[in-house]
Each structure stands twice: as C-alpha cells, then as structure tokens.
Protein backbone atom coordinates (compact mmCIF):
# COMPACT_ATOMS: atom_id res chain seq x y z
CA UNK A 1 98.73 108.94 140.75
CA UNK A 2 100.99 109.02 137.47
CA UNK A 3 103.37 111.21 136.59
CA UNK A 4 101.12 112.88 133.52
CA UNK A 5 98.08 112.49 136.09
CA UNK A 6 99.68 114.85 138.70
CA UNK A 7 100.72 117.46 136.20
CA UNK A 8 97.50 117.57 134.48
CA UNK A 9 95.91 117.66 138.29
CA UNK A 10 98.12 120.24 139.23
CA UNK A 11 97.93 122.65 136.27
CA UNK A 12 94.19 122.06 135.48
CA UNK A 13 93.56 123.68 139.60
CA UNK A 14 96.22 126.41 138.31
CA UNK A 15 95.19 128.79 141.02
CA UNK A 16 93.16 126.66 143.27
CA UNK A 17 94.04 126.47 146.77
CA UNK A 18 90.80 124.67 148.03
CA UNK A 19 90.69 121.16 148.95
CA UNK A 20 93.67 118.52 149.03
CA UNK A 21 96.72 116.79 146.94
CA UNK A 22 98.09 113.52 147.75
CA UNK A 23 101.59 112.98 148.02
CA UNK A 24 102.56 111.77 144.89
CA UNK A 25 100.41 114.86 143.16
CA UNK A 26 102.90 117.03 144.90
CA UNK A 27 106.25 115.48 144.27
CA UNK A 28 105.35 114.23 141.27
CA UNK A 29 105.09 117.99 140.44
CA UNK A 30 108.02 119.08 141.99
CA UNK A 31 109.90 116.63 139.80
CA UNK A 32 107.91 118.21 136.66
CA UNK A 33 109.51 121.68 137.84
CA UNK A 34 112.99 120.52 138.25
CA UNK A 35 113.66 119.19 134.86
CA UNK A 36 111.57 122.02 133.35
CA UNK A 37 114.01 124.88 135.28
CA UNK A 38 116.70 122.54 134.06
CA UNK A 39 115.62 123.22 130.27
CA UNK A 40 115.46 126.64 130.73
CA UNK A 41 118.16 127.11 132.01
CA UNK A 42 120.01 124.96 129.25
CA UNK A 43 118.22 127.42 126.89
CA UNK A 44 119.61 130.25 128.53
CA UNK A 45 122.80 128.79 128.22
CA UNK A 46 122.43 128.26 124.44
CA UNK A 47 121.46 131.24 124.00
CA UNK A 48 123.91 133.11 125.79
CA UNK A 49 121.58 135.07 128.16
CA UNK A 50 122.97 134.15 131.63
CA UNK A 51 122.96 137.18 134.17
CA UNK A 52 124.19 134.83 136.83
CA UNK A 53 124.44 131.45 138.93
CA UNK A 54 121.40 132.78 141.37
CA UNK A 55 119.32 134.23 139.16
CA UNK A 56 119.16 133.06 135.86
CA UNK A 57 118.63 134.39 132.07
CA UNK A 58 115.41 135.54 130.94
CA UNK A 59 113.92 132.13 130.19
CA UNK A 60 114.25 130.63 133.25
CA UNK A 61 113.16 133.72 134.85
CA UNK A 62 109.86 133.39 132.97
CA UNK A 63 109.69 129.91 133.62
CA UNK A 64 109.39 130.54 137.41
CA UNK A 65 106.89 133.01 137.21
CA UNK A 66 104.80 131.54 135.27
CA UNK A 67 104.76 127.99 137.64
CA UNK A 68 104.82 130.19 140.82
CA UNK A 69 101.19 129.92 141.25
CA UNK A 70 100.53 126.36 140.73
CA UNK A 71 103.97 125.39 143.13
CA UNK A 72 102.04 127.51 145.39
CA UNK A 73 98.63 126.09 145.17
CA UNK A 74 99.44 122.45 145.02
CA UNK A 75 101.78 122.94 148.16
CA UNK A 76 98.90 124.89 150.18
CA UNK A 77 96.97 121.49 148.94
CA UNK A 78 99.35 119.56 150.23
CA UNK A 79 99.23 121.02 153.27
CA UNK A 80 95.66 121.11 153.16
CA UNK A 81 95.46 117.07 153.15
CA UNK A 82 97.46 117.09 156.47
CA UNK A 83 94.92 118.77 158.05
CA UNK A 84 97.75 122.07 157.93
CA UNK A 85 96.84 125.30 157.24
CA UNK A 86 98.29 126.89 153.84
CA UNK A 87 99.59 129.61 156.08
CA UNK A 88 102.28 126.89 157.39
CA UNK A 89 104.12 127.82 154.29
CA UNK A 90 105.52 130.67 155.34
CA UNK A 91 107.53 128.38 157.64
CA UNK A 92 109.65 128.11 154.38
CA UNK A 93 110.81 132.08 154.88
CA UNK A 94 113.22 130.74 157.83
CA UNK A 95 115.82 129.45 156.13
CA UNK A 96 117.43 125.67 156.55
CA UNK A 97 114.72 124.77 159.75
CA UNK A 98 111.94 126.34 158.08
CA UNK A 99 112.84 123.99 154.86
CA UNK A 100 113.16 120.78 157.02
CA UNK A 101 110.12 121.37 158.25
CA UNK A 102 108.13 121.76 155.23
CA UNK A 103 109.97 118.83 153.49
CA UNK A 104 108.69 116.82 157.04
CA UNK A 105 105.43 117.78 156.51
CA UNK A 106 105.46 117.05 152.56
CA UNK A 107 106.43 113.32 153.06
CA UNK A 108 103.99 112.58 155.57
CA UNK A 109 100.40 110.61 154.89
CA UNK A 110 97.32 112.31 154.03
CA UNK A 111 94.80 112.21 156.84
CA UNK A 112 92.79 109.66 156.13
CA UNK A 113 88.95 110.36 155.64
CA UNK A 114 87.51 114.19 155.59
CA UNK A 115 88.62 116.80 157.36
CA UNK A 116 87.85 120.35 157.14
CA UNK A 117 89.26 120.54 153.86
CA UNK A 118 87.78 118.05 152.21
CA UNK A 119 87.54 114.35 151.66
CA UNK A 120 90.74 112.37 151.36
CA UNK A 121 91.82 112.44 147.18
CA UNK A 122 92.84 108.88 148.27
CA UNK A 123 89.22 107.86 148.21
C-alpha cells in the first residue's frame, strides 16, 4: 500500500473500527501524523502561541483532536488483522512495557486468510 493509499484508507474509515489494516496502512499513517504534528507545531511557533514543551499551542492541540479518532480506529484495525482484540490497546495506558508491547504487536504479519474479523486486506 502507498503512502497516499493508506491515508486515503485510513481517513475515508474515519471512525470505523470493523475489519482489518495491513501493516503498511498503519505506519504509513503514523508517519502521516508525525510530520503533520510537526507543522503544527511549527505554526504554533510562528505564531507565537506555545503554552509549553508537553502540551502544545492551540494548533497542534486541534490537530490531535481532530486525528484522535482515526489513530484510534486504524490501530484497533491493526490489531484487528492480528487476530487481537481492539481492547489490547489499553495495554498502551502502562507506560514504557505497555508501549513495547503495542509497537511488538504493530510490526508483526497480518494473519493470513480470515479470521473473525475479516478476510486478510492482503488478499
């Protein structure tokens, strides 16, 4: 999948947590969100709206709400085409091990073929 192909994939299923992502759908997308927080928070700079390091100016904090719900859906997805519940997300909440594990679980192949989520977007 393409660069353009995973954000259109992920953005046209905006709020749609059923069925799967492949790999490069998700990181593909979490490259997309990188360099947009980057801009934002440029913009913020520019603009001279910085509250802080952690938090951000207004822009950026816009910018994050308004992706929150795709981030989430195409990493439930993801999940999904392990054959993970989207529940295993909340593994993030512990902090550094939580993380690892995700990232694990991000990296790994798809299950090949259907599973109860759907059949494999590889396919």
């Amino acid at each position: 999948m393409s660069f353009t192909d995973a954000i259109r994939s992920a953005l046209s299923q905006y709020a749609g947590f059923g069925g799967r992502a492949r790999r490069s759908e998700y990181w593909w997308f979490a490259l997309f969100l990188f360099g947009v927080g980057i801009v934002a928070a440029l913009i913020d700079s520019a603009l001279g709206l910085d509250f802080d390091a952690t938090t951000g100016g207004p822009v950026s904090l816009l910018v994050n709400l308004a992706f929150l719900l795709p981030s989430l859906a195409v990493s439930v997805r993801r999940l999904h085409d392990l054959g993970r519940s989207g529940w295993w997300l909340l593994i993030g909440l512990i902090p550094i091990v939580g993380w690892i594990v995700l990232v694990v679980f991000f990296v790994q192949d798809g299950q090949p073929g259907l599973n109860r989520f759907g059949p494999s977007p590889k396919s």
